[in-house]
C-alpha atoms as a PDB file:
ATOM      1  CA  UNK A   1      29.341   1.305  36.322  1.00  0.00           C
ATOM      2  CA  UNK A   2      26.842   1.039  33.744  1.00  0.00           C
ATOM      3  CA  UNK A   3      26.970   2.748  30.591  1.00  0.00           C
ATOM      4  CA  UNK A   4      24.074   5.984  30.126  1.00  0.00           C
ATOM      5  CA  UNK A   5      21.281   4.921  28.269  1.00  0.00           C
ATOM      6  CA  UNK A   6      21.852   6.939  24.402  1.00  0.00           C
ATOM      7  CA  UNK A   7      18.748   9.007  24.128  1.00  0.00           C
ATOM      8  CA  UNK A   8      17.012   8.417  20.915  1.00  0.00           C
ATOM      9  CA  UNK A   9      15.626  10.880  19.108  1.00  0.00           C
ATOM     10  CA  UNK A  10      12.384  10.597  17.128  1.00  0.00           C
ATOM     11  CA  UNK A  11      10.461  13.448  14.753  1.00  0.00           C
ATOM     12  CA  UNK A  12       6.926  13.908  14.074  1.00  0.00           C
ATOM     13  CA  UNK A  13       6.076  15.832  10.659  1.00  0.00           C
ATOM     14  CA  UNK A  14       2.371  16.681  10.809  1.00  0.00           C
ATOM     15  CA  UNK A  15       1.896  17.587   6.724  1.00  0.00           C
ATOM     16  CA  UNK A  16      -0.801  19.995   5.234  1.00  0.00           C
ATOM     17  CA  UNK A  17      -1.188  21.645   1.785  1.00  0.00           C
ATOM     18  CA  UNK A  18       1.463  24.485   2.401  1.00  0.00           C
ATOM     19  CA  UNK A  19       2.886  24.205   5.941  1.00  0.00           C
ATOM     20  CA  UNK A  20       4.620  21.002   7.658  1.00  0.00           C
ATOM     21  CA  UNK A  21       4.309  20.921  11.569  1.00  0.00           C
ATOM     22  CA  UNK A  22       7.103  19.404  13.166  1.00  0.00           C
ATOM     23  CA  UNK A  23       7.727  17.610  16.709  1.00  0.00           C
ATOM     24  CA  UNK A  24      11.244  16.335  18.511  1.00  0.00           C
ATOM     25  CA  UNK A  25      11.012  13.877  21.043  1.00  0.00           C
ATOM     26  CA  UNK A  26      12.608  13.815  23.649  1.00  0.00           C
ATOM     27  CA  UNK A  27      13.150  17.609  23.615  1.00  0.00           C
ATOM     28  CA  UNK A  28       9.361  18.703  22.689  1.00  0.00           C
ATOM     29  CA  UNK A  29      11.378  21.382  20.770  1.00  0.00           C
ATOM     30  CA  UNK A  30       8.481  22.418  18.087  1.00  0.00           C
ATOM     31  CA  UNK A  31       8.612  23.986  14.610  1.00  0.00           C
ATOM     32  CA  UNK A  32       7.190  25.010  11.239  1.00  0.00           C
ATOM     33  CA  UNK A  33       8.462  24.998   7.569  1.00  0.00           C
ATOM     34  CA  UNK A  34       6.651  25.533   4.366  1.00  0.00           C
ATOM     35  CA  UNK A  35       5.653  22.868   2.285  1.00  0.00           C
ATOM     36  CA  UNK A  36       7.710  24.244  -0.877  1.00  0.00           C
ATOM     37  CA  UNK A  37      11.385  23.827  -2.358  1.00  0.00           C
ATOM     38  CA  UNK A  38      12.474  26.486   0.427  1.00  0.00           C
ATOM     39  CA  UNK A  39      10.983  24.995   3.421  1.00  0.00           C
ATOM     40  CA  UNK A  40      11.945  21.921   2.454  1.00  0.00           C
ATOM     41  CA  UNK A  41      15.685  22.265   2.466  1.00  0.00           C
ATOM     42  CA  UNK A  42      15.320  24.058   5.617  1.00  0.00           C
ATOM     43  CA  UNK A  43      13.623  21.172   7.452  1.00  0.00           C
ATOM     44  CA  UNK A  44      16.180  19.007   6.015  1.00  0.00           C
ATOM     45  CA  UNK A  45      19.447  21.295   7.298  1.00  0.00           C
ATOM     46  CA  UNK A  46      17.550  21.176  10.630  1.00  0.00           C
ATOM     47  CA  UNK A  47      17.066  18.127  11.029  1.00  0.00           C
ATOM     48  CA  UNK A  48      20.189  16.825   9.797  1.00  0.00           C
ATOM     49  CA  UNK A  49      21.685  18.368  13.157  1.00  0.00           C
ATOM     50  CA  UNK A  50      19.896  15.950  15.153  1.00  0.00           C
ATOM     51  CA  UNK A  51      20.680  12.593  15.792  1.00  0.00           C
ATOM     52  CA  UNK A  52      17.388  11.354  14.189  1.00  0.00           C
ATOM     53  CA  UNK A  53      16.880   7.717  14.840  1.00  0.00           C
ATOM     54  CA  UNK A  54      13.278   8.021  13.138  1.00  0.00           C
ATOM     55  CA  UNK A  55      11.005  10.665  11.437  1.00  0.00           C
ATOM     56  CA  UNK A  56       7.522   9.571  10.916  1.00  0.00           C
ATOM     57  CA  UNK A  57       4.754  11.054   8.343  1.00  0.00           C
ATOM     58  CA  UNK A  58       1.163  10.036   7.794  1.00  0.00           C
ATOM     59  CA  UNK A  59       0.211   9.208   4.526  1.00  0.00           C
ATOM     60  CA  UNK A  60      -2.115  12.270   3.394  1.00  0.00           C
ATOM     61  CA  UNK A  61      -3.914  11.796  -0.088  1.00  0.00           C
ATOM     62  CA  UNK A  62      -0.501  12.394  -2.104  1.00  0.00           C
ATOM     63  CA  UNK A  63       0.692  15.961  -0.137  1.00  0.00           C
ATOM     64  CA  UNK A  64       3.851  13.733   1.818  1.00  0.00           C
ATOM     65  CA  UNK A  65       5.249  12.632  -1.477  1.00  0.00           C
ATOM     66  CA  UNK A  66       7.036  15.390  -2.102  1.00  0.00           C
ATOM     67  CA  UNK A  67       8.426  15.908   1.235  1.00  0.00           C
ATOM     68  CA  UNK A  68       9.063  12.060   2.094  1.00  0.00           C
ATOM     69  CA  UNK A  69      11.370  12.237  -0.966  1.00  0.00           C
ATOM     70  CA  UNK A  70      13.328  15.046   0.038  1.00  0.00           C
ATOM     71  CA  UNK A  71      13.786  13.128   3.647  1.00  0.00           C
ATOM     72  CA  UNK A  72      14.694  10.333   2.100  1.00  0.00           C
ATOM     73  CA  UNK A  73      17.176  11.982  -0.073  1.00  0.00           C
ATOM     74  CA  UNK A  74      18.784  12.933   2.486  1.00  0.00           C
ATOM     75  CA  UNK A  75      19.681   9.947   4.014  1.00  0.00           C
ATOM     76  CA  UNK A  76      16.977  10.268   7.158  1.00  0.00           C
ATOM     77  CA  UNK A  77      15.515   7.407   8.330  1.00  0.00           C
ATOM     78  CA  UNK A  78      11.263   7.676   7.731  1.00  0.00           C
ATOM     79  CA  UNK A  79       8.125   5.570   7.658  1.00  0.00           C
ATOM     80  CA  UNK A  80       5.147   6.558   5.993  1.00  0.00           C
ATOM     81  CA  UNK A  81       2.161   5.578   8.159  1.00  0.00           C
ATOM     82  CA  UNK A  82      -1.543   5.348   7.897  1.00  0.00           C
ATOM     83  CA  UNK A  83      -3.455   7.665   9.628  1.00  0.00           C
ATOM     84  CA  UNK A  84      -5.950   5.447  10.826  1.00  0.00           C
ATOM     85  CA  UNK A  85      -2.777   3.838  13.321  1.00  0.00           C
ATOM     86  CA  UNK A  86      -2.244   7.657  14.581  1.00  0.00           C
ATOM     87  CA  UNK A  87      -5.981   8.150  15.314  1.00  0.00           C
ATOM     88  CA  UNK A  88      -5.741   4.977  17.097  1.00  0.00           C
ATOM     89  CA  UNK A  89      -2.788   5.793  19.145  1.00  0.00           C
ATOM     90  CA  UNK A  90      -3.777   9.595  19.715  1.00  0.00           C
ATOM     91  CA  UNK A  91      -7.565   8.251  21.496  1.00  0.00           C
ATOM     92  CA  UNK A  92      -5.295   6.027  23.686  1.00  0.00           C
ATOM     93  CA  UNK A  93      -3.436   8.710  24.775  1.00  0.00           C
ATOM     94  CA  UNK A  94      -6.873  10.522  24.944  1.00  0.00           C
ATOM     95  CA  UNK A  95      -5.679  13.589  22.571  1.00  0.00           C
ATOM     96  CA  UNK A  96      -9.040  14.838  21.927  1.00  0.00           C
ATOM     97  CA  UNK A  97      -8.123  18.528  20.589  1.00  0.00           C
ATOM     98  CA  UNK A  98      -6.978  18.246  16.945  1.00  0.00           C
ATOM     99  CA  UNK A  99      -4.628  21.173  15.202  1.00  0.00           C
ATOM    100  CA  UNK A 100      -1.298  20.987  13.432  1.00  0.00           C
ATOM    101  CA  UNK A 101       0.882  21.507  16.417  1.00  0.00           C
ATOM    102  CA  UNK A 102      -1.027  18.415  18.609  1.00  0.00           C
ATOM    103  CA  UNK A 103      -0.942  16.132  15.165  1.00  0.00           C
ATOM    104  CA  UNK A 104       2.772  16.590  14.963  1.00  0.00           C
ATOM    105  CA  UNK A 105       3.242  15.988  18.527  1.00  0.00           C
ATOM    106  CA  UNK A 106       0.916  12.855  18.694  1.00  0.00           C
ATOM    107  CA  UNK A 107       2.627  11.623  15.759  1.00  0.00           C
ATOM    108  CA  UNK A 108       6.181  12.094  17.199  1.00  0.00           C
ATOM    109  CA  UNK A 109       5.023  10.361  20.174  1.00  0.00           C
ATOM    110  CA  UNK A 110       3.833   7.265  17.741  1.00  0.00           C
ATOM    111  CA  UNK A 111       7.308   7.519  16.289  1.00  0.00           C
ATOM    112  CA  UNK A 112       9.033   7.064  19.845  1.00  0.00           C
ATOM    113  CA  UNK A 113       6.659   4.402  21.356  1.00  0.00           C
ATOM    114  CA  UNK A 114       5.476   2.673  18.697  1.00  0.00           C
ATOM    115  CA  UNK A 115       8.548   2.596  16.281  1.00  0.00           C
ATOM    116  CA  UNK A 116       6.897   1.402  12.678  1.00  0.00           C
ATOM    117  CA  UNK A 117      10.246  -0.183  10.155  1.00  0.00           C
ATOM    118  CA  UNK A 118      11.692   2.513   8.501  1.00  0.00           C
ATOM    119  CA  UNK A 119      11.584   2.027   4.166  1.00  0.00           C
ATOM    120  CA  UNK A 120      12.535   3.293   2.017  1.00  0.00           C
ATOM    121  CA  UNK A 121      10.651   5.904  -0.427  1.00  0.00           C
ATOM    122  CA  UNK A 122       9.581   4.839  -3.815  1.00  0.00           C
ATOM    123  CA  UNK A 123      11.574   6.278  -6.897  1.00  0.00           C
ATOM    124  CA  UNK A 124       9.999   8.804  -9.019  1.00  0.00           C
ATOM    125  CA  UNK A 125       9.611   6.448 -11.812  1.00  0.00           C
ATOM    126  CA  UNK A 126       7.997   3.561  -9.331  1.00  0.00           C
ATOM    127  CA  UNK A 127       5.587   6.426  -7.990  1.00  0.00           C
ATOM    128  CA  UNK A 128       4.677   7.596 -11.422  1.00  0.00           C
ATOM    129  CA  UNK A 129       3.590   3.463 -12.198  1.00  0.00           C
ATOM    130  CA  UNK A 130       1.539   3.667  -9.019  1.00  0.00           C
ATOM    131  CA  UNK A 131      -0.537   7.177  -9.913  1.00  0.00           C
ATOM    132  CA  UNK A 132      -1.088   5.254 -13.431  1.00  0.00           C
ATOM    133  CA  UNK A 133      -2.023   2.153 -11.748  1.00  0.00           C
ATOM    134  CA  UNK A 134      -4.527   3.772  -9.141  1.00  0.00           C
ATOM    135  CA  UNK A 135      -6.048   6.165 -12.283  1.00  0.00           C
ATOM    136  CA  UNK A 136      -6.607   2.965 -14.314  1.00  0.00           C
ATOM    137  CA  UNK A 137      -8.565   1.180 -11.185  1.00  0.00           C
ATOM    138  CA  UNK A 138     -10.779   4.461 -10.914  1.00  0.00           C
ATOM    139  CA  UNK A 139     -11.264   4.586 -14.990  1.00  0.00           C
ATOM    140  CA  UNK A 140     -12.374   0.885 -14.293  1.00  0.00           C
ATOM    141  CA  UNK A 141     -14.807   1.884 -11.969  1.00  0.00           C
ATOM    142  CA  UNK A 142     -16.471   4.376 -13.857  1.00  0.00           C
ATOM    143  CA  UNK A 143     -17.206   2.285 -16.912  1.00  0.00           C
ATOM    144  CA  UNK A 144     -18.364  -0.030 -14.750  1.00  0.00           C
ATOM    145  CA  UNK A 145     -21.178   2.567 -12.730  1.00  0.00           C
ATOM    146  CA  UNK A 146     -21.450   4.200 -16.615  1.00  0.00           C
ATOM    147  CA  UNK A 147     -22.542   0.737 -18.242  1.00  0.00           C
ATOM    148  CA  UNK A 148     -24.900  -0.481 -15.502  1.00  0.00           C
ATOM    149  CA  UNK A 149     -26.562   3.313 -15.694  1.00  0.00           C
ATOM    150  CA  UNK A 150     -26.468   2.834 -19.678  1.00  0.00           C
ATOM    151  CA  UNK A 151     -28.463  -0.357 -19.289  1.00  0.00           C
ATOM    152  CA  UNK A 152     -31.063   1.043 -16.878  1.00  0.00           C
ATOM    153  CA  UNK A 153     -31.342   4.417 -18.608  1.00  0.00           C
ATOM    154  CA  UNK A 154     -34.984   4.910 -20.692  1.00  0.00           C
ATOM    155  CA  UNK A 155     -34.660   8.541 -22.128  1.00  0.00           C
ATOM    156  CA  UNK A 156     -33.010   7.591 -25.365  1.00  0.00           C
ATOM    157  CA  UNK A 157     -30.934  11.371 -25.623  1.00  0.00           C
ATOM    158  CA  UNK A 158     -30.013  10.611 -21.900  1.00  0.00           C
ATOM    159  CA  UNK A 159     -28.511   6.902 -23.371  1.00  0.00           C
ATOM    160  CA  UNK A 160     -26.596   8.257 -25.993  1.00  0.00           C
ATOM    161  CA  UNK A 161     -24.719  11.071 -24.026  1.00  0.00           C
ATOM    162  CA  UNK A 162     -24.078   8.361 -21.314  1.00  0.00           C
ATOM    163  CA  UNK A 163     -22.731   6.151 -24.595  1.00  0.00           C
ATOM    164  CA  UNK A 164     -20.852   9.130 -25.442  1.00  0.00           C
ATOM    165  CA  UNK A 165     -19.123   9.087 -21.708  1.00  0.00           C
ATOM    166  CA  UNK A 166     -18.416   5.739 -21.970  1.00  0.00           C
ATOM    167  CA  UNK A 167     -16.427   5.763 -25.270  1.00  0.00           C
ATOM    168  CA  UNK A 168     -14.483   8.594 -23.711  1.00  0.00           C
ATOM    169  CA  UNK A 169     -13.454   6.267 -20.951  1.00  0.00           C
ATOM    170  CA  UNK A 170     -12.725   3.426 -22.731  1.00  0.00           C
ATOM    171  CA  UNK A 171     -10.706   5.570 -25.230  1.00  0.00           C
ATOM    172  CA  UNK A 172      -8.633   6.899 -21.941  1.00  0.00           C
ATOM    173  CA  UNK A 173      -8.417   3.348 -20.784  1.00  0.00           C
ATOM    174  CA  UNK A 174      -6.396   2.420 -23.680  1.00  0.00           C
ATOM    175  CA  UNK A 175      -4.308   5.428 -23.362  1.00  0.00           C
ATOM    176  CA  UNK A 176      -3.253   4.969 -19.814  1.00  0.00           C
ATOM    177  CA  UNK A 177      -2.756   0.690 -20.884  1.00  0.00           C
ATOM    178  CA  UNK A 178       0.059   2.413 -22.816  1.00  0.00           C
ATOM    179  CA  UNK A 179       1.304   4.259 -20.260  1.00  0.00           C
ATOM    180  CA  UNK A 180       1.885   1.668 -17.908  1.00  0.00           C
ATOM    181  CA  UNK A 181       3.181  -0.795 -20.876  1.00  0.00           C
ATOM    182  CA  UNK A 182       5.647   1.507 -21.962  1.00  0.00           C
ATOM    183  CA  UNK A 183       6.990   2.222 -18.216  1.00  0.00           C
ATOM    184  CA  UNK A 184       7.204  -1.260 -17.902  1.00  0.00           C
ATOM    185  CA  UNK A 185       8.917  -2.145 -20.418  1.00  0.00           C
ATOM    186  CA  UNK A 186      10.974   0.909 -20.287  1.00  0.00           C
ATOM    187  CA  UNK A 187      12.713  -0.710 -17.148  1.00  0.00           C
ATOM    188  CA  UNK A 188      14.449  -3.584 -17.317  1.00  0.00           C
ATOM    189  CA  UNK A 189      14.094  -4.715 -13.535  1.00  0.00           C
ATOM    190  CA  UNK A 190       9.686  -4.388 -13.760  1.00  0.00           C
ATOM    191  CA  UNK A 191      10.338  -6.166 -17.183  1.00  0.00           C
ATOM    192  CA  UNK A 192      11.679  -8.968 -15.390  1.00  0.00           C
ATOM    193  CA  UNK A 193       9.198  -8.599 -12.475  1.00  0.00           C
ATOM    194  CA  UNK A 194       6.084  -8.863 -14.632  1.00  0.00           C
ATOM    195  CA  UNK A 195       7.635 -11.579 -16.547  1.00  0.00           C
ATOM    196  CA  UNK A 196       8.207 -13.676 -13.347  1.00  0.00           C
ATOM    197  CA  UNK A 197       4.922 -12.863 -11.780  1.00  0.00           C
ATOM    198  CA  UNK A 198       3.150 -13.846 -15.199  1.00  0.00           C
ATOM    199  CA  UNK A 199       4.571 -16.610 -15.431  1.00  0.00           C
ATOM    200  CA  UNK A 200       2.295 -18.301 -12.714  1.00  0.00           C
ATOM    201  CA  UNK A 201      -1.119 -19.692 -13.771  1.00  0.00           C
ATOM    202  CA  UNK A 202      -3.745 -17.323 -13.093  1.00  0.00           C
ATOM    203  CA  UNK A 203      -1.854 -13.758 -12.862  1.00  0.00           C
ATOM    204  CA  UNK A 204      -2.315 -11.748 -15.485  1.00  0.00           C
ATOM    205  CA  UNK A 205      -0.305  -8.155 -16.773  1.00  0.00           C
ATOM    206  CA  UNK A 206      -3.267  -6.082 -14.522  1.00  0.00           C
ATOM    207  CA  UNK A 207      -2.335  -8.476 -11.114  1.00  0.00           C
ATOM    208  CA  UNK A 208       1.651  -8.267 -11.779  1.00  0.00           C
ATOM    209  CA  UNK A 209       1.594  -4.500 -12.815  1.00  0.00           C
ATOM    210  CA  UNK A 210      -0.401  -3.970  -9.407  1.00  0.00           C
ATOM    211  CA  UNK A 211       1.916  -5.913  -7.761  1.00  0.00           C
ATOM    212  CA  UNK A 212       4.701  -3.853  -9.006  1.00  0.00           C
ATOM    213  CA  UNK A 213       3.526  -0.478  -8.111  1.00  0.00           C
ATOM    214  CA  UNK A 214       1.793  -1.139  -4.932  1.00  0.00           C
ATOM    215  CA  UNK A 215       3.262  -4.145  -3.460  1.00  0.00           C
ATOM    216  CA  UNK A 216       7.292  -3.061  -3.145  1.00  0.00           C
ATOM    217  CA  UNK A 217       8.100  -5.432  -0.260  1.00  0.00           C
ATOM    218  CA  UNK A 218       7.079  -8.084  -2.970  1.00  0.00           C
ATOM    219  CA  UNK A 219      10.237 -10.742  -2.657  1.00  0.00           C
ATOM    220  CA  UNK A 220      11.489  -8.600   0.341  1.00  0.00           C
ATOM    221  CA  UNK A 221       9.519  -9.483   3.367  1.00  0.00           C
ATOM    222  CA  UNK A 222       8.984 -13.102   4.876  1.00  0.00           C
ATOM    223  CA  UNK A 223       5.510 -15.093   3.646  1.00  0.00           C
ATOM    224  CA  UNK A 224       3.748 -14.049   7.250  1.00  0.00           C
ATOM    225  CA  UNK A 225       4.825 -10.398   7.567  1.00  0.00           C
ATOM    226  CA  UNK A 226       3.366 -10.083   3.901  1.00  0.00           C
ATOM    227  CA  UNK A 227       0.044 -11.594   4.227  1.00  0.00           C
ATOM    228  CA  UNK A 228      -0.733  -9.084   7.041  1.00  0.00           C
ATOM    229  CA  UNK A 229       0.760  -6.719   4.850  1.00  0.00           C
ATOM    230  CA  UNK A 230      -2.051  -7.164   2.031  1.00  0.00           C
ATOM    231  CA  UNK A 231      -4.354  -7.995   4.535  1.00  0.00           C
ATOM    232  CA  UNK A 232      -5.195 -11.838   3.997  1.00  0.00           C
ATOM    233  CA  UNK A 233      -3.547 -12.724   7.529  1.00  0.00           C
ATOM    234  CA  UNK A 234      -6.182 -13.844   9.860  1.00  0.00           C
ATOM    235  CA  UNK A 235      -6.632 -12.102  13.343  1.00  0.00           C
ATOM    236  CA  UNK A 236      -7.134 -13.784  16.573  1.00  0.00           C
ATOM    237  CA  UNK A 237     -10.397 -12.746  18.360  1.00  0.00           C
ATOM    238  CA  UNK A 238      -9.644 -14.165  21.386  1.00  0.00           C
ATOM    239  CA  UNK A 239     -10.619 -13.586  25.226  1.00  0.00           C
ATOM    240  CA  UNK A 240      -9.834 -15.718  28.253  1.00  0.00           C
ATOM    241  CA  UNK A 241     -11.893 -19.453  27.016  1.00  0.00           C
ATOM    242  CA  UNK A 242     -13.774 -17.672  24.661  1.00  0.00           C
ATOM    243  CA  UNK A 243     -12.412 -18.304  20.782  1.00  0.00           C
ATOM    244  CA  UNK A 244     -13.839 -16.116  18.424  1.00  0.00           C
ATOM    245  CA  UNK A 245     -14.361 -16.333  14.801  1.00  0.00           C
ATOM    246  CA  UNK A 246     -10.870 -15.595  12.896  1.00  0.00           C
ATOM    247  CA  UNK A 247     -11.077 -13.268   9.930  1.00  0.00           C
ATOM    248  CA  UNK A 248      -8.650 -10.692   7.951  1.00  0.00           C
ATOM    249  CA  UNK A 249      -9.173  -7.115   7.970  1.00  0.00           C
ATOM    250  CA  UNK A 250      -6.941  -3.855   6.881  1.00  0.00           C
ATOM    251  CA  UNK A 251      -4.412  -4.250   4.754  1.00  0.00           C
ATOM    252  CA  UNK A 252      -3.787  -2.771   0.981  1.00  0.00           C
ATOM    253  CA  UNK A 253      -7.501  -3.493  -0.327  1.00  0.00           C
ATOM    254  CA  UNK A 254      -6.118  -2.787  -3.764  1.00  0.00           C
ATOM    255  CA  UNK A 255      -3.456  -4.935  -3.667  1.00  0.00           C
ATOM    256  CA  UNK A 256      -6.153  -7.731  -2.046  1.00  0.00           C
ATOM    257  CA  UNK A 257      -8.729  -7.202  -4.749  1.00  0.00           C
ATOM    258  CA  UNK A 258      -6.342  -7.799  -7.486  1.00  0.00           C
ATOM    259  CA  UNK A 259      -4.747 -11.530  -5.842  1.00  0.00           C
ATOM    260  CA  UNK A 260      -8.939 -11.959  -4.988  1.00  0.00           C
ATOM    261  CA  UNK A 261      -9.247 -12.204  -9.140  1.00  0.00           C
ATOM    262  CA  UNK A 262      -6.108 -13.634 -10.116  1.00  0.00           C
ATOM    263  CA  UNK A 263      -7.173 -16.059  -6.986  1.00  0.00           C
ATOM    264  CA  UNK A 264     -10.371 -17.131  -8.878  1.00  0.00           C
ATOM    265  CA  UNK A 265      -8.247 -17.680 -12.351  1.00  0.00           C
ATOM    266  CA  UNK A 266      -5.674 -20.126 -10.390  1.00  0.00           C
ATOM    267  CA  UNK A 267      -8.335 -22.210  -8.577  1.00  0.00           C
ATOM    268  CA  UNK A 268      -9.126 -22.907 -12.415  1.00  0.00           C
ATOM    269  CA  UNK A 269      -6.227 -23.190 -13.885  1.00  0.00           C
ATOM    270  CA  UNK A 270      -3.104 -23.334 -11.972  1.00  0.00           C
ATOM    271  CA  UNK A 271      -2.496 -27.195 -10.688  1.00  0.00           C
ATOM    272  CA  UNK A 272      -1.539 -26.259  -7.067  1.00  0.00           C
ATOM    273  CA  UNK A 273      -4.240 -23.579  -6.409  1.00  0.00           C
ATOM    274  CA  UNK A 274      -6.848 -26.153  -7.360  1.00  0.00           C
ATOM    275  CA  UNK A 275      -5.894 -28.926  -5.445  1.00  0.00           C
ATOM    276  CA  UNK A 276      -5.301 -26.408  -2.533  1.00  0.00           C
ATOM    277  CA  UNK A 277      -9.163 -25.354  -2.805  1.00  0.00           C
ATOM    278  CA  UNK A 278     -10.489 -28.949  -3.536  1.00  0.00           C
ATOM    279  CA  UNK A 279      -9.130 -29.878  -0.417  1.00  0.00           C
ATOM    280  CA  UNK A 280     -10.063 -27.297   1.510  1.00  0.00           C
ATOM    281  CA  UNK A 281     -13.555 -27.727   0.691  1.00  0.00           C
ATOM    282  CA  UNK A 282     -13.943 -31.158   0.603  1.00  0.00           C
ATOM    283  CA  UNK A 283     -12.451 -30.812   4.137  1.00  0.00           C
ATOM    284  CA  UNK A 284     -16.145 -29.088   5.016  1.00  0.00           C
ATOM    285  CA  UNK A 285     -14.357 -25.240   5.074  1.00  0.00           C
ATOM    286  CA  UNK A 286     -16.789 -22.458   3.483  1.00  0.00           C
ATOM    287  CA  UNK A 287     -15.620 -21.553   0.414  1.00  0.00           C
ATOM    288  CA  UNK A 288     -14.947 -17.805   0.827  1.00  0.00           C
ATOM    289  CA  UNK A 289     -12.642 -19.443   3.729  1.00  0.00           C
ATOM    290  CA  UNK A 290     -10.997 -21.685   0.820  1.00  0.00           C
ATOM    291  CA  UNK A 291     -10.636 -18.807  -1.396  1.00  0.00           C
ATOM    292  CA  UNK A 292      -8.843 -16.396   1.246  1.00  0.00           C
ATOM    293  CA  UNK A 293      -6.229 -19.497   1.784  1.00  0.00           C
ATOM    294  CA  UNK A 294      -5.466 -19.681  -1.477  1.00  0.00           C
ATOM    295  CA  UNK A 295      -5.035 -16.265  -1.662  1.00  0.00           C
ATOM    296  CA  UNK A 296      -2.755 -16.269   0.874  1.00  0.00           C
ATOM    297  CA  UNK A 297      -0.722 -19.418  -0.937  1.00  0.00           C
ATOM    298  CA  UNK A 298      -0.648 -17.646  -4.398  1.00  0.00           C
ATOM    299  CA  UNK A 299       0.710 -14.768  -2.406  1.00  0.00           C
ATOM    300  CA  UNK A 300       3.482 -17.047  -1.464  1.00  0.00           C
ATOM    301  CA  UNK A 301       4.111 -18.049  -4.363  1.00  0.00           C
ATOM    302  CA  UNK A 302       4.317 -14.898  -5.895  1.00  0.00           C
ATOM    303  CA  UNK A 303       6.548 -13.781  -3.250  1.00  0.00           C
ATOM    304  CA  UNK A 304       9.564 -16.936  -3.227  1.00  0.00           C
ATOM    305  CA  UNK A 305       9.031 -16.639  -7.254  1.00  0.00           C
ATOM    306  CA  UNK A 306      10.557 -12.712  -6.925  1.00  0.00           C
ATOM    307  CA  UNK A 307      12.845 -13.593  -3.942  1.00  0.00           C
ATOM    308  CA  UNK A 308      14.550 -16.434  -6.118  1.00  0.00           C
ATOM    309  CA  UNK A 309      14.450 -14.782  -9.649  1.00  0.00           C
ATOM    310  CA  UNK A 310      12.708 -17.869 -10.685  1.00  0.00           C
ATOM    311  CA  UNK A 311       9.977 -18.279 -13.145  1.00  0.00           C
ATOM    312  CA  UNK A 312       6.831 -21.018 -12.053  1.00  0.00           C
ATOM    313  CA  UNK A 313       7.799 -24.832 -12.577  1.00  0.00           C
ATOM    314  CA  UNK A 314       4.918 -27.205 -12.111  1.00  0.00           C
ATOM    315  CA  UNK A 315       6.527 -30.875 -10.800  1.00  0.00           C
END
C-alpha cells in the first residue's frame, strides 16, 4: 500500500506599511497582523503551529526587512522574492483584481508552485553595509547630474549655489567612505573578503565592498547559478528552427554595473582578462559581446577566489 502523500504547507505574506496579509496553502485559511513588534510575534506564534515548508515575501522598497528578520529568527524557512516574478505569475493565473488579501494569496500560490530556494536573511550588520552601499551609489549619482548641470549652467548666482550643492555632496561622500571603511574593517570575515576580492587585478575597494553587501551568495553558489544571478548569463531566444539573438537581462543591475567597471580595469591590467578579450575579438565577436564574457569570467574568478580562501596567483 503506498504511503499518503505529506501535504506541504506553504505561506504567502503580502507586506504593506502597517498591516501584513497572510495566505496558507493548502488550507486557504487567511489572516492579518500588524506590521509592528506586537503583530509580529503574533504571526510568528501562528505560524510556528504549522508545518511550514516555505513562507514567501516580496521584496517591497525596505518595509519586509523588519519582518523577514523576525521569520528568520525564528527558524522559518523564507525567500525574499522580486515582485516583478509575482506579477508574472499572478497574469498567468489571470489575477487581474489587486488588494492585500489577493496579493497574499497569489503570492502563497507562487510559494507552492513555484518554490524559489529558501536563504537565509542578512544580519543586521551586513544590512546596515548594504543601506551604506546603495546611499553611496545614489550620492554618486547626484554629483554626477550636479556637475554636468554646473557645467551647462550660465546665471553665475545659479552656478555658485549649484557649487555650493556639490561640495555638500562630496563632503557626505567622504563621510559615508568612512562608514563603510570602518564596518569593514570592524569585521574580521568582510576584512578578509575585501582583501581576497582586491587582490585580483582590476577590482577595486568600491567593486569588493559591493560585492560584499549585495552579492552574499558570493563563494556560495556554483559559477552558472551566479552569472544568472547578477544577470550576465545569456538567455536562449529560441523557437522551433528559428535561433534568436542571445543576450542577458534581469539580474542585480547594481551588482552588474560595478563587475561592468572593474571589467574595463582587468581587460587592462589583469593578464587573464586581457588575453580573454583579445581573443574574443580577434575571433570577429563585437566587443560589448567580449566585454559581457569577461564579465562573466572575472565573476568566476571572484567567486572560486572566496570559495577557496585564496588570494589571486598569476602562473
Amino acid at each position: 500500500m503506498d504511503e499518503p502523500r505529506r501535504v506541504t504547507t506553504c505561506v504567502g505574506i503580502d507586506v504593506s506599511r502597517d498591516r501584513l496579509d497572510v495566505h496558507v496553502r493548502p488550507s486557504d485559511a487567511c489572516f492579518a497582523v500588524t506590521r509592528d513588534g506586537k503583530g509580529l510575534e503574533n504571526l510568528v506564534e501562528r505560524l510556528a503551529t504549522l508545518d511550514v515548508s516555505l513562507i514567501v515575501l516580496e521584496a517591497t522598497g525596505g518595509f519586509e526587512t523588519k519582518v523577514a528578520a523576525a521569520l528568520a529568527g525564528a527558524g522559518l524557512p523564507l525567500a525574499v522574492v522580486n515582485p516583478r516574478q509575482i506579477r508574472a505569475f499572478a497574469g498567468a493565473l489571470g489575477k487581474l483584481a489587486k488588494t492585500d488579501a489577493v496579493d497574499a494569496q497569489v503570492i502563497a500560490l507562487f510559494a507552492e508552485r513555484i518554490r524559489p530556494q529558501a536563504r537565509p536573511v542578512a544580519s543586521p550588520q551586513a544590512q546596515k553595509l548594504g543601506e551604506l552601499v546603495a546611499r553611496r551609489r545614489q550620492v554618486v549619482e547626484m554629483i554626477g547630474i550636479k556637475a554636468n548641470r554646473h557645467k551647462r549652467v550660465a546665471d553665475k548666482r545659479l552656478a555658485k549655489k549649484i557649487a555650493r550643492h556639490l561640495a555638500f555632496l562630496e563632503k557626505e561622500l567622504a563621510e559615508i567612505d568612512i562608514d563603510i571603511d570602518t564596518d569593514v574593517r570592524a569585521s574580521s570575515f568582510w576584512r578578509e573578503a575585501e582583501d581576497l576580492l582586491t587582490s585580483v587585478p582590476g577590482v577595486g575597494s568600491i567593486t569588493a565592498r559591493t560585492l560584499i553587501a549585495e552579492l552574499p551568495e558570493l563563494g556560495r553558489f556554483d559559477r552558472r547559478k551566479l552569472a544568472a544571478l547578477v544577470g550576465v548569463a545569456p538567455i536562449n531566444r529560441d523557437s522551433g528552427q528559428w535561433r534568436g539573438h542571445r543576450a542577458i537581462a534581469g539580474g542585480r543591475t547594481e551588482v552588474r554595473n560595478v563587475l561592468y567597471m572593474a571589467t574595463l580595469a582587468a581587460i587592462r591590467w589583469n593578464p587573464v582578462l586581457r588575453a580573454s578579450y583579445t581573443r574574443l575579438v580577434q575571433h570577429g565577436k563585437p566587443k560589448k559581446l567580449a566585454i559581457v564574457a569577461c564579465i562573466r569570467k572575472l565573476l568566476t574568478i571572484l567567486n572560486a577566489i572566496i570559495r577557496t580562501k585564496s588570494k589571486w596567483q598569476y602562473a
